[in-house]
N, C-alpha and C. Protein backbone atom coordinates (compact mmCIF):
# COMPACT_ATOMS: atom_id res chain seq x y z
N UNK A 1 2.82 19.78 4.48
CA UNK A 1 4.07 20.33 3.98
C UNK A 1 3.77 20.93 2.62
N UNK A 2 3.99 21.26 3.10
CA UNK A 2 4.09 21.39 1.36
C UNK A 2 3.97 22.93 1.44
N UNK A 3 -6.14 36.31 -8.63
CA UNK A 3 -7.78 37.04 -8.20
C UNK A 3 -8.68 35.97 -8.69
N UNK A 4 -9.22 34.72 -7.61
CA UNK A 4 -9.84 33.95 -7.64
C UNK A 4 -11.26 34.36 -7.86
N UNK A 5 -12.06 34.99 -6.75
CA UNK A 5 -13.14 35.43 -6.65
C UNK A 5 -13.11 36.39 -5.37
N UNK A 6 -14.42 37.36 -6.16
CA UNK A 6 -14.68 38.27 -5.24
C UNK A 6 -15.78 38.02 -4.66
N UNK A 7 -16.36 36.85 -4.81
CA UNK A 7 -17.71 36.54 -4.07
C UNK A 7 -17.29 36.09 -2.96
N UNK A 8 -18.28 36.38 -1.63
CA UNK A 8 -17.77 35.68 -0.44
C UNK A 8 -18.05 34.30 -0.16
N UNK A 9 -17.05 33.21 0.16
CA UNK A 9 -17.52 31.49 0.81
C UNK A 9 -18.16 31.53 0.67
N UNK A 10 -19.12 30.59 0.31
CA UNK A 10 -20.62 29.52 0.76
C UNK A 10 -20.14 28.08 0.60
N UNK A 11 -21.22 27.33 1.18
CA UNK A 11 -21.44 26.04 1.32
C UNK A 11 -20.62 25.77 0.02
N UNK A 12 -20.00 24.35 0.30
CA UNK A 12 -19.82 23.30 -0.94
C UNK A 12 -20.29 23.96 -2.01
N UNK A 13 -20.12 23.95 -3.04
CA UNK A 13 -20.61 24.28 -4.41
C UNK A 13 -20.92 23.08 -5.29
N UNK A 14 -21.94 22.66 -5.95
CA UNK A 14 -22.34 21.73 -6.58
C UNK A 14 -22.69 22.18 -8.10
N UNK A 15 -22.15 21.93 -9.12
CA UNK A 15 -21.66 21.97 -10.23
C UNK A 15 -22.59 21.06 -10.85
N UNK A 16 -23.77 21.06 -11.82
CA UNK A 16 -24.17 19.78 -12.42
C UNK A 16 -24.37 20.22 -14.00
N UNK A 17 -23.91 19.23 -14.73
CA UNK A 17 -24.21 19.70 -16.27
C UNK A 17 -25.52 18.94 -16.80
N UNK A 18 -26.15 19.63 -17.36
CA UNK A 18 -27.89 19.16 -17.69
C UNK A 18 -27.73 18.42 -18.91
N UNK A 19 -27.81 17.37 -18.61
CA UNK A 19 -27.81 16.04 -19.38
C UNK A 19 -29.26 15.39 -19.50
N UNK A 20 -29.76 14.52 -20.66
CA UNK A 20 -31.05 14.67 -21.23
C UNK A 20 -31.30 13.22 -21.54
N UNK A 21 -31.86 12.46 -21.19
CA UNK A 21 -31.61 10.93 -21.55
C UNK A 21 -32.93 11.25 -23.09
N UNK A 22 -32.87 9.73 -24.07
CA UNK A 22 -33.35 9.89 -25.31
C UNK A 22 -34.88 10.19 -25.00
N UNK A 23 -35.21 9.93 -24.06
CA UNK A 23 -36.91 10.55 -24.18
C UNK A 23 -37.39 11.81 -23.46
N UNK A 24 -35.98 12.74 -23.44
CA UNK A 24 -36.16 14.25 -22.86
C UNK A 24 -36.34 14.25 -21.31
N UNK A 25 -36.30 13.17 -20.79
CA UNK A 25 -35.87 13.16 -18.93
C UNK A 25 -33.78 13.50 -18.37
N UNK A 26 -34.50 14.51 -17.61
CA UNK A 26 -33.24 14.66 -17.30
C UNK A 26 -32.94 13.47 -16.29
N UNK A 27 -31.28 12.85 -16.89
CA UNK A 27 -31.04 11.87 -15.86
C UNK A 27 -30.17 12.29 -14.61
N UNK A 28 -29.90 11.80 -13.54
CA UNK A 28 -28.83 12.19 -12.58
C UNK A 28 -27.60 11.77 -13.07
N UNK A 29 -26.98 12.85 -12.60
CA UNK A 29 -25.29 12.69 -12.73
C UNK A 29 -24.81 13.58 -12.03
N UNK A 30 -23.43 13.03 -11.36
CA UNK A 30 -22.59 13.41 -10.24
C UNK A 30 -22.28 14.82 -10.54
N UNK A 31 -22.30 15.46 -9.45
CA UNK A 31 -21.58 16.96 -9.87
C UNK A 31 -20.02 17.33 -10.47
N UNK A 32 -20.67 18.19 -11.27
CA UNK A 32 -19.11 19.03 -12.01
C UNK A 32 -18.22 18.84 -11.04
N UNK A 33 -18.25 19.74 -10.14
CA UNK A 33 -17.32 20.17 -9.24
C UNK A 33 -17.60 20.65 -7.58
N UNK A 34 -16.98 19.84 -7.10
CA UNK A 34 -17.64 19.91 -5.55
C UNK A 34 -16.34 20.28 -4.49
N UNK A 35 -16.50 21.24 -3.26
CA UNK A 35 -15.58 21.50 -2.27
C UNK A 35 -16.76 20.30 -1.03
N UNK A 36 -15.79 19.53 -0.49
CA UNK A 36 -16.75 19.32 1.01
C UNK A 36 -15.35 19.05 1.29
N UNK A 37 -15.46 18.82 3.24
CA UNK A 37 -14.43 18.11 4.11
C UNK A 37 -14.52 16.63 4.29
N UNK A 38 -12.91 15.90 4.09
CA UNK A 38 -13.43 14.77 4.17
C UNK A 38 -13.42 14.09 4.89
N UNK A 39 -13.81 12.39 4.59
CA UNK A 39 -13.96 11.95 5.46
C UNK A 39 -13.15 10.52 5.84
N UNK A 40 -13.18 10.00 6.47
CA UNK A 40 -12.25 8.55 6.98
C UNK A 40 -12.58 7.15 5.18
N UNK A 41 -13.61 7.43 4.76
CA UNK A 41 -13.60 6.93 3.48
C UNK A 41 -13.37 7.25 2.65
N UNK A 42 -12.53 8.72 3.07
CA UNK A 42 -11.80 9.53 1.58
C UNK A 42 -10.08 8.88 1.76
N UNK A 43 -10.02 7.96 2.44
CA UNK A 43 -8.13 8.41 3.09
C UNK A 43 -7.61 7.48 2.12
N UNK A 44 -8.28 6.43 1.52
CA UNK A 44 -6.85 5.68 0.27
C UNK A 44 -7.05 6.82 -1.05
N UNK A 45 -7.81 7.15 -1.62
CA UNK A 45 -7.78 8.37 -2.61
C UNK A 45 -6.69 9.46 -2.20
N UNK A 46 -6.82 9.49 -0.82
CA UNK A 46 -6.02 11.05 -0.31
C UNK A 46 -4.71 10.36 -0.76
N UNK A 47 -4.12 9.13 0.07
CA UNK A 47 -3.05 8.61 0.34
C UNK A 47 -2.70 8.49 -1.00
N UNK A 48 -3.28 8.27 -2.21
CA UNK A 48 -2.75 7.50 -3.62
C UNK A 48 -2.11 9.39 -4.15
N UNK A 49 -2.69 10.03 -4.21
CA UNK A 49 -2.79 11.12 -4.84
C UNK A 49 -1.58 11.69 -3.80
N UNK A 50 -1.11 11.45 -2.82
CA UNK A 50 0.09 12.15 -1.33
C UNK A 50 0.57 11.43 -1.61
N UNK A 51 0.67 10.46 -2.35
CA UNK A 51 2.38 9.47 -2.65
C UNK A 51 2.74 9.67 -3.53
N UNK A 52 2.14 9.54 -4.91
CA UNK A 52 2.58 9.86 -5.92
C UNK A 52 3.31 11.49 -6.17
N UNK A 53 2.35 12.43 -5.14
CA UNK A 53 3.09 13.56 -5.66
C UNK A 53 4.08 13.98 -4.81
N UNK A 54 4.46 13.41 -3.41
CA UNK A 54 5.50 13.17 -2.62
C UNK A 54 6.59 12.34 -3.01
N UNK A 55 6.40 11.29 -3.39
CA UNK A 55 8.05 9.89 -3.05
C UNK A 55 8.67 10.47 -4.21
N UNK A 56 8.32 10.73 -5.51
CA UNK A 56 9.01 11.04 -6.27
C UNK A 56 9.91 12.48 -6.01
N UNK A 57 9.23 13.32 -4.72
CA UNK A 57 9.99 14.70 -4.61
C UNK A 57 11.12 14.27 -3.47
N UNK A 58 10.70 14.04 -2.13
CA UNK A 58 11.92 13.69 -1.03
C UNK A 58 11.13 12.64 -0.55
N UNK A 59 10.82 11.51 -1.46
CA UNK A 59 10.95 9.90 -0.93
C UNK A 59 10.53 9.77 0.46
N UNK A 60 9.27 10.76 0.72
CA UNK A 60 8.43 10.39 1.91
C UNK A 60 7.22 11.10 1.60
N UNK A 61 6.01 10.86 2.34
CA UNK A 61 5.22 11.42 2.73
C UNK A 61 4.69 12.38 4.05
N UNK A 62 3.81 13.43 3.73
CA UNK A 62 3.94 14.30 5.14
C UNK A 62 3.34 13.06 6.08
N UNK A 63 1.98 12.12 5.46
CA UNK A 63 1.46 11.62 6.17
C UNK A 63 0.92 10.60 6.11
N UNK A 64 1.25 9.66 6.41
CA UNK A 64 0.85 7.95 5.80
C UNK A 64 -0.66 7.53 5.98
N UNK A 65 -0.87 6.33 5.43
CA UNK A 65 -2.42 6.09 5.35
C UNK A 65 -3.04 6.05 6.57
N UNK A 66 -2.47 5.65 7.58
CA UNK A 66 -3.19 5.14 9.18
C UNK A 66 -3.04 6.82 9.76
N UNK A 67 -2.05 7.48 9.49
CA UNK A 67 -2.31 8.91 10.05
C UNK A 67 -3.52 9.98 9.24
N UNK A 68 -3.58 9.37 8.14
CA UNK A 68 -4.74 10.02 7.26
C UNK A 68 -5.95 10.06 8.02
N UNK A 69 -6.26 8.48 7.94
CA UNK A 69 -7.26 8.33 8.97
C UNK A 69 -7.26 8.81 10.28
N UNK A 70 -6.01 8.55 10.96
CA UNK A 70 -6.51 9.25 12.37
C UNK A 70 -7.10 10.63 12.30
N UNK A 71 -6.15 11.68 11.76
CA UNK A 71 -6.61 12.89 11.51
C UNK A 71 -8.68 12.92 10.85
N UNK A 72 -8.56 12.72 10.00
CA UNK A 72 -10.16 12.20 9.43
C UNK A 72 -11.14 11.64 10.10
N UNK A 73 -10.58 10.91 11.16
CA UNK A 73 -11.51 10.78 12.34
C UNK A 73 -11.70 11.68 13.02
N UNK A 74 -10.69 12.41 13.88
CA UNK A 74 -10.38 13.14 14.62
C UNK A 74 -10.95 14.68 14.40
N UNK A 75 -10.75 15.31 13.48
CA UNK A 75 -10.80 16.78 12.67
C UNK A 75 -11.35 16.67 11.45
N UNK A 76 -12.41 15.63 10.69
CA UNK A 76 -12.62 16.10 9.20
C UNK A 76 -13.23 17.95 8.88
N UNK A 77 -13.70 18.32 10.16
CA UNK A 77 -13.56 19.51 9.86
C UNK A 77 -12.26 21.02 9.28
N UNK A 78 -11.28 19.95 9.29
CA UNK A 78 -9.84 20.90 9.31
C UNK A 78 -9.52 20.24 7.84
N UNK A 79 -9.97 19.42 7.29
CA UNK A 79 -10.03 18.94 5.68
C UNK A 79 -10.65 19.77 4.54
N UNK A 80 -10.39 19.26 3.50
CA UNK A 80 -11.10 19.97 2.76
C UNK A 80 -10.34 19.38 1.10
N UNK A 81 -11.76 18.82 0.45
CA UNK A 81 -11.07 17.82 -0.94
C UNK A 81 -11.88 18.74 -1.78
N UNK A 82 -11.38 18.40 -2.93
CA UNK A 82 -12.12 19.22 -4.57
C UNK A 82 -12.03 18.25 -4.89
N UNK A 83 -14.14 17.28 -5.66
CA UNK A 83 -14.12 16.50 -6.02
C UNK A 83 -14.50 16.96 -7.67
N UNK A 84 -13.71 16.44 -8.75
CA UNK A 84 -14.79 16.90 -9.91
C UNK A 84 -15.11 15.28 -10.54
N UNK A 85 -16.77 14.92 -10.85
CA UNK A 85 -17.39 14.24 -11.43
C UNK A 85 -17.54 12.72 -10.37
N UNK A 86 -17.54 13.14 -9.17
CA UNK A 86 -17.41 12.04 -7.88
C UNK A 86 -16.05 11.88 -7.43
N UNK A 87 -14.78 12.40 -8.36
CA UNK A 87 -13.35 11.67 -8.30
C UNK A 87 -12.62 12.76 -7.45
N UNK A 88 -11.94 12.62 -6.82
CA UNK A 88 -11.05 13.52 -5.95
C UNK A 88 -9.97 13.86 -6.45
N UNK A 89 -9.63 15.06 -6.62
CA UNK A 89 -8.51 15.66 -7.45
C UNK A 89 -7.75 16.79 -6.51
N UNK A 90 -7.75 16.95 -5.53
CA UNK A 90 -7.03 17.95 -4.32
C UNK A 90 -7.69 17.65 -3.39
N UNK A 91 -6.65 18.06 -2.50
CA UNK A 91 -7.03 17.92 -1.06
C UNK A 91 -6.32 18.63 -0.01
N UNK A 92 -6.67 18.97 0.90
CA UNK A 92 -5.93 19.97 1.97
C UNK A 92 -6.76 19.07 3.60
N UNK A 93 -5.69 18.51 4.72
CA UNK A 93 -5.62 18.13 5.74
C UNK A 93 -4.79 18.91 6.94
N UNK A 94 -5.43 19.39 7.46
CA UNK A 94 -4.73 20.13 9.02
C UNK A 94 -5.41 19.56 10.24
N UNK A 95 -4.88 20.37 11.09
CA UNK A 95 -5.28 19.52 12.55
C UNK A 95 -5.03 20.78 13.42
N UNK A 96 -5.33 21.12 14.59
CA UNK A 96 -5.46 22.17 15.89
C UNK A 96 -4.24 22.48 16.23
N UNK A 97 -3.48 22.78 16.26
CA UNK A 97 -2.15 23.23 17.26
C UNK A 97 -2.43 24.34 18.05
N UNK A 98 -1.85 24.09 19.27
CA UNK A 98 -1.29 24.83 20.71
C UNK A 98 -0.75 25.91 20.75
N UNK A 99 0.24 25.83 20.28
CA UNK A 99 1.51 26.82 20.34
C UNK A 99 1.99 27.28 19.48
N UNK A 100 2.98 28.72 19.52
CA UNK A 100 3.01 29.86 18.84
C UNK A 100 3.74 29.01 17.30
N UNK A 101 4.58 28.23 17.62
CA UNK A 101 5.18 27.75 16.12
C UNK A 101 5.11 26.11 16.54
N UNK A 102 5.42 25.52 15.47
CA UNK A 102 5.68 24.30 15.31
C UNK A 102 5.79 23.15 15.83
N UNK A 103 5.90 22.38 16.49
CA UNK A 103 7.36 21.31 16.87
C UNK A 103 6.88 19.73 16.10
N UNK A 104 8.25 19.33 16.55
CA UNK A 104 7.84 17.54 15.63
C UNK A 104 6.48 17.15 16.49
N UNK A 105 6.14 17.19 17.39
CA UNK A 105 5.01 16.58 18.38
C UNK A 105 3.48 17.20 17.19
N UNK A 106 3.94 18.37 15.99
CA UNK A 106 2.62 18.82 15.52
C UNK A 106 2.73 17.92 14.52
N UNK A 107 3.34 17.07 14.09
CA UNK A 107 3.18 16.08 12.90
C UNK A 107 2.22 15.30 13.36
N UNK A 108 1.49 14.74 14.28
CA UNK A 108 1.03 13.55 14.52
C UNK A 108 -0.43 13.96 15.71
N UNK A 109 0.23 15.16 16.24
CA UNK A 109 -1.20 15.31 17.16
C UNK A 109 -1.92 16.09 16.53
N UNK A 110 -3.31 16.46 17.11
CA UNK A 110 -4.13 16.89 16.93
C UNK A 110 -4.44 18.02 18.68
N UNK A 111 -4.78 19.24 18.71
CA UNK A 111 -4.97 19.65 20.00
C UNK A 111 -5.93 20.36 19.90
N UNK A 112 -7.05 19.68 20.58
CA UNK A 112 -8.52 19.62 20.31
C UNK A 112 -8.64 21.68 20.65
N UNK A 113 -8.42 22.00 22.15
CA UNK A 113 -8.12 23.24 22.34
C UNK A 113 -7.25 24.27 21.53
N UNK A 114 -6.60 24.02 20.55
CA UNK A 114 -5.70 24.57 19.86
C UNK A 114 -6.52 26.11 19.14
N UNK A 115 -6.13 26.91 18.82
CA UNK A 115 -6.56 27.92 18.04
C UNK A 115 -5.60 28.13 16.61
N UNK A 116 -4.43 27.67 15.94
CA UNK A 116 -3.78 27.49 15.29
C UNK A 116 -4.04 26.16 14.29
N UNK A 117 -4.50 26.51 12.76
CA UNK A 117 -4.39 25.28 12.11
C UNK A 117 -3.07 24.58 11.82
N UNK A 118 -2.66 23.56 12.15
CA UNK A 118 -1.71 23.17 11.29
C UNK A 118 -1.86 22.40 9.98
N UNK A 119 -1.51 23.22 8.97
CA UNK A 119 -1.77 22.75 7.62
C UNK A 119 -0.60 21.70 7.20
N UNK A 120 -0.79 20.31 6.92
CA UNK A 120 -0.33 19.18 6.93
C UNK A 120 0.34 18.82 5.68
N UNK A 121 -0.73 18.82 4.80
CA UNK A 121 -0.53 18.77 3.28
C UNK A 121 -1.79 19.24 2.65
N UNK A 122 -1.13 19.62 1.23
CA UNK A 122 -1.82 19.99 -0.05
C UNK A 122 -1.53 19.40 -0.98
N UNK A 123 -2.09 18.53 -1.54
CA UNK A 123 -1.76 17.77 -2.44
C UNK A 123 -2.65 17.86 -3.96
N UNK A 124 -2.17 17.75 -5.18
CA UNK A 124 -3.47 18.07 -6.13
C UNK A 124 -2.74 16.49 -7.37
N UNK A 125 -3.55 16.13 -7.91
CA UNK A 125 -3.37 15.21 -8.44
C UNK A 125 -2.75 14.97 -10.14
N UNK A 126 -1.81 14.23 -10.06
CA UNK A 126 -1.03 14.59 -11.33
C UNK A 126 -1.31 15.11 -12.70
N UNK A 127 -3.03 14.63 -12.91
CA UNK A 127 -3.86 14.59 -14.32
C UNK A 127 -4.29 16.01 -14.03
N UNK A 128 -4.40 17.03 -13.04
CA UNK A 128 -4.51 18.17 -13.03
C UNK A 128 -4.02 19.25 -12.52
N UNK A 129 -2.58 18.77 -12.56
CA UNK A 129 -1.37 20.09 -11.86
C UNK A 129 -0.91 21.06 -13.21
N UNK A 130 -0.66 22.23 -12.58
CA UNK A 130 -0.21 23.35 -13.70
C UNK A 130 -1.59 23.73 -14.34
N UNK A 131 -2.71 24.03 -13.39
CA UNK A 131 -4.05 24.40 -13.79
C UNK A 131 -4.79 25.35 -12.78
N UNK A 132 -3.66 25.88 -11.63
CA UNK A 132 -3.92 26.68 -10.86
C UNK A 132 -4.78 25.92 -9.91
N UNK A 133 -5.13 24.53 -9.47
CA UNK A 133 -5.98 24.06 -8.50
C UNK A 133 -5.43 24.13 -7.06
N UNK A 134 -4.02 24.19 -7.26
CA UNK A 134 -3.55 24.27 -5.72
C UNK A 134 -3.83 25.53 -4.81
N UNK A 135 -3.37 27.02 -5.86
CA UNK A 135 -3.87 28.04 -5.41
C UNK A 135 -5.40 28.10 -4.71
N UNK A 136 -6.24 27.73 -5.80
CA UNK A 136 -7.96 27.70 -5.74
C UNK A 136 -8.29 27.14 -4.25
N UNK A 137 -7.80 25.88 -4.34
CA UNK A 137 -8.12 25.27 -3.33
C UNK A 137 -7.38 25.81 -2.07
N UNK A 138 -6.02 26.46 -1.74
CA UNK A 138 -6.09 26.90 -0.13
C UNK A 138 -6.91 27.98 -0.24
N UNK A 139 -6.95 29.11 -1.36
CA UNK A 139 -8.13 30.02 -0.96
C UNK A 139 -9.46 29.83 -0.39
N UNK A 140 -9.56 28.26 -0.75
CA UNK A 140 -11.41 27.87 -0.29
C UNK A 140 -10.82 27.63 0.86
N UNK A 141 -10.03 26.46 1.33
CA UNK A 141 -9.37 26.60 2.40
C UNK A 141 -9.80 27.36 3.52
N UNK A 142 -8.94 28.78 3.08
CA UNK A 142 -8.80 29.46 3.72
C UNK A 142 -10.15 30.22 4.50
N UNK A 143 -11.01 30.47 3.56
CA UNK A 143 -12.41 30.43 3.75
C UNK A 143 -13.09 30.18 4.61
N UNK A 144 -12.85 28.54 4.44
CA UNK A 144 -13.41 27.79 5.14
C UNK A 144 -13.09 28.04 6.52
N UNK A 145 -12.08 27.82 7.22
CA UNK A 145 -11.35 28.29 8.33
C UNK A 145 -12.38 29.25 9.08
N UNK A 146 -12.19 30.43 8.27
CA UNK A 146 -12.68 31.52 8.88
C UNK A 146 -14.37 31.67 8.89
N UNK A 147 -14.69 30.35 9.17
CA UNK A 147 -16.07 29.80 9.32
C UNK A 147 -16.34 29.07 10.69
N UNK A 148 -15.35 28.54 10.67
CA UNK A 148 -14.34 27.65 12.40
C UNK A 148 -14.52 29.16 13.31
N UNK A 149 -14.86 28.82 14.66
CA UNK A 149 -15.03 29.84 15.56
C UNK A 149 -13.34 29.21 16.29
N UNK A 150 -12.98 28.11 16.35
CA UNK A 150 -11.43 28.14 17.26
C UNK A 150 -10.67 28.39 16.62
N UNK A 151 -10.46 28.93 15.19
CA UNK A 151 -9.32 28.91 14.05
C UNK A 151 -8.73 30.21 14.19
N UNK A 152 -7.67 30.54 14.73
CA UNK A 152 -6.89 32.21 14.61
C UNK A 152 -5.98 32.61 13.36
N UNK A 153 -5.54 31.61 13.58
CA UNK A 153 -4.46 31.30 11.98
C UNK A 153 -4.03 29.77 11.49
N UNK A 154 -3.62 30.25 10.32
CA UNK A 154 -2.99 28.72 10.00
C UNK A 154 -1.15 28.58 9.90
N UNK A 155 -0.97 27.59 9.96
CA UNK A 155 0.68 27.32 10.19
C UNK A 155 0.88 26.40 9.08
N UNK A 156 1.75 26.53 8.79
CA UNK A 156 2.30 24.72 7.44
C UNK A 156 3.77 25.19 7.62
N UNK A 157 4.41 24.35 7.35
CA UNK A 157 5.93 24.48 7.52
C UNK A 157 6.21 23.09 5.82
N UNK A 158 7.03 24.12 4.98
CA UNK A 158 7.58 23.81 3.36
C UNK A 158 8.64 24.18 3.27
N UNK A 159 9.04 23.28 2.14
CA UNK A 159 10.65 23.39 1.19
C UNK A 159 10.82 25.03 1.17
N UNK A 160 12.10 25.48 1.06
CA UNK A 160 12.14 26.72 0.37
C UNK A 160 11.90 26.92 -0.93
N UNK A 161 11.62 25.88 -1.60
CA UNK A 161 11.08 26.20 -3.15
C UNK A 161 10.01 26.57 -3.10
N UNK A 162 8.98 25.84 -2.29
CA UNK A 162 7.67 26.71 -1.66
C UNK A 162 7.43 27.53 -1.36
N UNK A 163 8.27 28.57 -0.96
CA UNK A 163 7.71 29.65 0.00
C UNK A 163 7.06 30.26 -1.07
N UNK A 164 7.74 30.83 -2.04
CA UNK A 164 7.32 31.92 -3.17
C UNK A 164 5.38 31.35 -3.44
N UNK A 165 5.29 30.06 -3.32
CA UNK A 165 3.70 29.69 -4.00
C UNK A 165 3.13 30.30 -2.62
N UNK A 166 3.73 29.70 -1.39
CA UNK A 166 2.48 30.41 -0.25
C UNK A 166 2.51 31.81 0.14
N UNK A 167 3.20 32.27 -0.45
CA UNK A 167 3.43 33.53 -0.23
C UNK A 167 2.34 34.52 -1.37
N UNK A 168 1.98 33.50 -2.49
CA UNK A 168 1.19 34.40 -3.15
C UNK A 168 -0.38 33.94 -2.59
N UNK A 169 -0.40 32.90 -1.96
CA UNK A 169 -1.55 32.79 -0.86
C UNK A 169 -2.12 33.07 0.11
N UNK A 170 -0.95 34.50 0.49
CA UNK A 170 -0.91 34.71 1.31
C UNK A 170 -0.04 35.11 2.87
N UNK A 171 0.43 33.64 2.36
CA UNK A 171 1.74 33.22 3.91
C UNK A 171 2.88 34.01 3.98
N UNK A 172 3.31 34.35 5.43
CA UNK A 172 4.55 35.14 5.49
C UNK A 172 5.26 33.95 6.37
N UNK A 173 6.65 34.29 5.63
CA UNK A 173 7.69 33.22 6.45
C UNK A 173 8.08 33.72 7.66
N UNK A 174 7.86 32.94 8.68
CA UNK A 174 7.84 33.05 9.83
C UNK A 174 10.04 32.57 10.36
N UNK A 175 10.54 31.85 9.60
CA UNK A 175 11.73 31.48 9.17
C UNK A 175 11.91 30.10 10.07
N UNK A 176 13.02 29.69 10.01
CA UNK A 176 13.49 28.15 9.79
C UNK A 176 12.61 27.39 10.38
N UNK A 177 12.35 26.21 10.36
CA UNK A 177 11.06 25.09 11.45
C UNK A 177 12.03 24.63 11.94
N UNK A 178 11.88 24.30 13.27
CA UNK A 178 12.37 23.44 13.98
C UNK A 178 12.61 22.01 13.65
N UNK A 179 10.87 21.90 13.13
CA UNK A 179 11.07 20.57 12.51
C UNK A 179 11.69 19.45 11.56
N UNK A 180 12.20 18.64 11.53
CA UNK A 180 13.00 17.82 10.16
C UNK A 180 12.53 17.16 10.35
N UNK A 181 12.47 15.99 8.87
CA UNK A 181 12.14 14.98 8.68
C UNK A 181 13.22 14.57 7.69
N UNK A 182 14.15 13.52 8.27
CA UNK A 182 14.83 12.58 7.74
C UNK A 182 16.36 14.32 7.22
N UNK A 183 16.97 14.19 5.75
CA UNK A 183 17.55 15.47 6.06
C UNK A 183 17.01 16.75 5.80
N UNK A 184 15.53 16.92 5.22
CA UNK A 184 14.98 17.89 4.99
C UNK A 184 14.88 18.81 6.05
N UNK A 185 14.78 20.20 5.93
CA UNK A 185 14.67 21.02 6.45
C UNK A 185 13.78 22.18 6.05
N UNK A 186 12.84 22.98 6.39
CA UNK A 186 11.87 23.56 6.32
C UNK A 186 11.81 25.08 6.78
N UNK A 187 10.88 25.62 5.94
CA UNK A 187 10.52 27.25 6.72
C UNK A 187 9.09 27.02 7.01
N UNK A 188 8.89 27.69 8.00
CA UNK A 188 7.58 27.65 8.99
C UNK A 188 6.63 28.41 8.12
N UNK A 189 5.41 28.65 8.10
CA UNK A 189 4.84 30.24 7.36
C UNK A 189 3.48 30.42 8.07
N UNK A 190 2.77 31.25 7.96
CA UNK A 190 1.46 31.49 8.85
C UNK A 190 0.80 32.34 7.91
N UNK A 191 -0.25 32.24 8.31
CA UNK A 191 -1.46 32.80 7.39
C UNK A 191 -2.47 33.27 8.56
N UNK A 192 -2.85 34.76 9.28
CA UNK A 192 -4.09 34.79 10.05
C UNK A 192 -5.70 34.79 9.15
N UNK A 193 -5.80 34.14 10.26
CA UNK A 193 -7.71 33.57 9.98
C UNK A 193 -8.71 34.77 11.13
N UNK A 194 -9.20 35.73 10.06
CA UNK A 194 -10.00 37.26 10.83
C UNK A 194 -11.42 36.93 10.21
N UNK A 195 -12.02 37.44 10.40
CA UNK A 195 -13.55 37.87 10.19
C UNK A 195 -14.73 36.77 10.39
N UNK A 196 -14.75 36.19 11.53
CA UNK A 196 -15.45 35.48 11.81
C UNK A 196 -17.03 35.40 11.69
N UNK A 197 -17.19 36.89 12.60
CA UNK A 197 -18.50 37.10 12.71
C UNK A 197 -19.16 37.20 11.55
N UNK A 198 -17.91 38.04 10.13
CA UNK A 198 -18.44 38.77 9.36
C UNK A 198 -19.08 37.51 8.18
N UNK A 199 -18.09 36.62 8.11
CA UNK A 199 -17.89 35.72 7.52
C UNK A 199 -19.38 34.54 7.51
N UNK A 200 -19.51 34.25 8.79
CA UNK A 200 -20.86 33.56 9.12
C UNK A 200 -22.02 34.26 8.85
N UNK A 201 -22.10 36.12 8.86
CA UNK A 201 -23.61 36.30 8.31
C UNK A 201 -23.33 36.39 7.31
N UNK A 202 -22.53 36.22 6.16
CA UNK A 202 -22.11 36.39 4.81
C UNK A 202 -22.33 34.91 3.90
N UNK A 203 -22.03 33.91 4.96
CA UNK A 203 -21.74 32.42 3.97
C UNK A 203 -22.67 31.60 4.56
N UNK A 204 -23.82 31.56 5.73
CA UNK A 204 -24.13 30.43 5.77
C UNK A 204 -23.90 29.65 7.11
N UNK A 205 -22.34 29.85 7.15
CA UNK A 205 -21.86 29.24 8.54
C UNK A 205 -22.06 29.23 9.56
């Protein structure tokens, strides 16, 4: 629910600052800043960082801890966290969908055949919101996707206060979701995922 770069995707990016222990050996230390997909031992970090910036907005979450995991088992390829210095500070979770829009049945499944992402949540963490990471991160996102050979487009269904942010990401409102949760009500939005071929001799993938 819920001009970066002109270079094209690649792999994860690993960020390290050259640090010098007292007898001029460089020591190890965790990277600056890292994109990977995650994994079933990322899901209480995900979950701490999806509550806090959920209950306080409409007193739920898109997706609770045991659905974290299922999804993370299921698809960590449809994930995607920004870690800086080992610590997780954003995150983006989708899953496969079927069909042309929505329904409540896409909250919870996963459809292995699907060509449609459904984008679940985006979440970025309180110590670094209002720093442009949410943008950053669906653009890698988005990227990423178009690295996926079953990915056609992506779907997320958000508040109407939202639309205006996915819309500079990209997304066109597709209009009302079917879906509710509790009395909220939602607009659908889609984003197509193109250049596959071009994309894989370009990044790696």
């Amino acid at each position: 629910m819920s001009a970066l770069s002109a270079l094209p995707f690649l792999k994860p990016v690993h960020l390290r600052s050259p640090r010098s222990s007292p007898g001029g050996q460089r020591r190890h230390t965790l990277p600056a800043s890292e994109f990977r997909c995650l994994s079933p031992e990322d899901a209480v970090s995900v979950f701490e960082i999806e509550r806090e910036a959920f209950i306080s907005v409409s007193g739920d979450c898109p997706l609770h801890l045991d659905e974290i995991r299922h999804f993370l088992n299921l698809c960590p390829e449809l994930s995607l966290g920004w870690f800086e210095e080992g610590r997780l500070v954003a995150f983006v979770i989708g899953s496969l969908w079927d069909q042309e829009r929505l329904s409540q049945a896409a909250l919870t499944l996963h459809k292995a055949q699907g060509s449609a992402v459904h984008i679940h949540v985006l979440a970025v963490h309180r110590t670094v919101r209002q720093q442009g990471k949410g943008s950053i991160l669906m653009w890698r996102y988005l990227q990423h996707l178009r690295c996926l050979p079953c990915a056609r487009r992506a779907l997320l269904m958000c508040e109407p206060f939202l639309v205006p942010f996915y819309q500079k990401c990209g997304f066109e409102a597709l209009g009302p979701c079917e879906v509710t949760v509790g009395d909220l009500a939602f607009v659908e939005m889609q984003h197509p995922v193109r250049g596959h071929a071009f994309m894989r001799r370009n990044s790696g993938c």
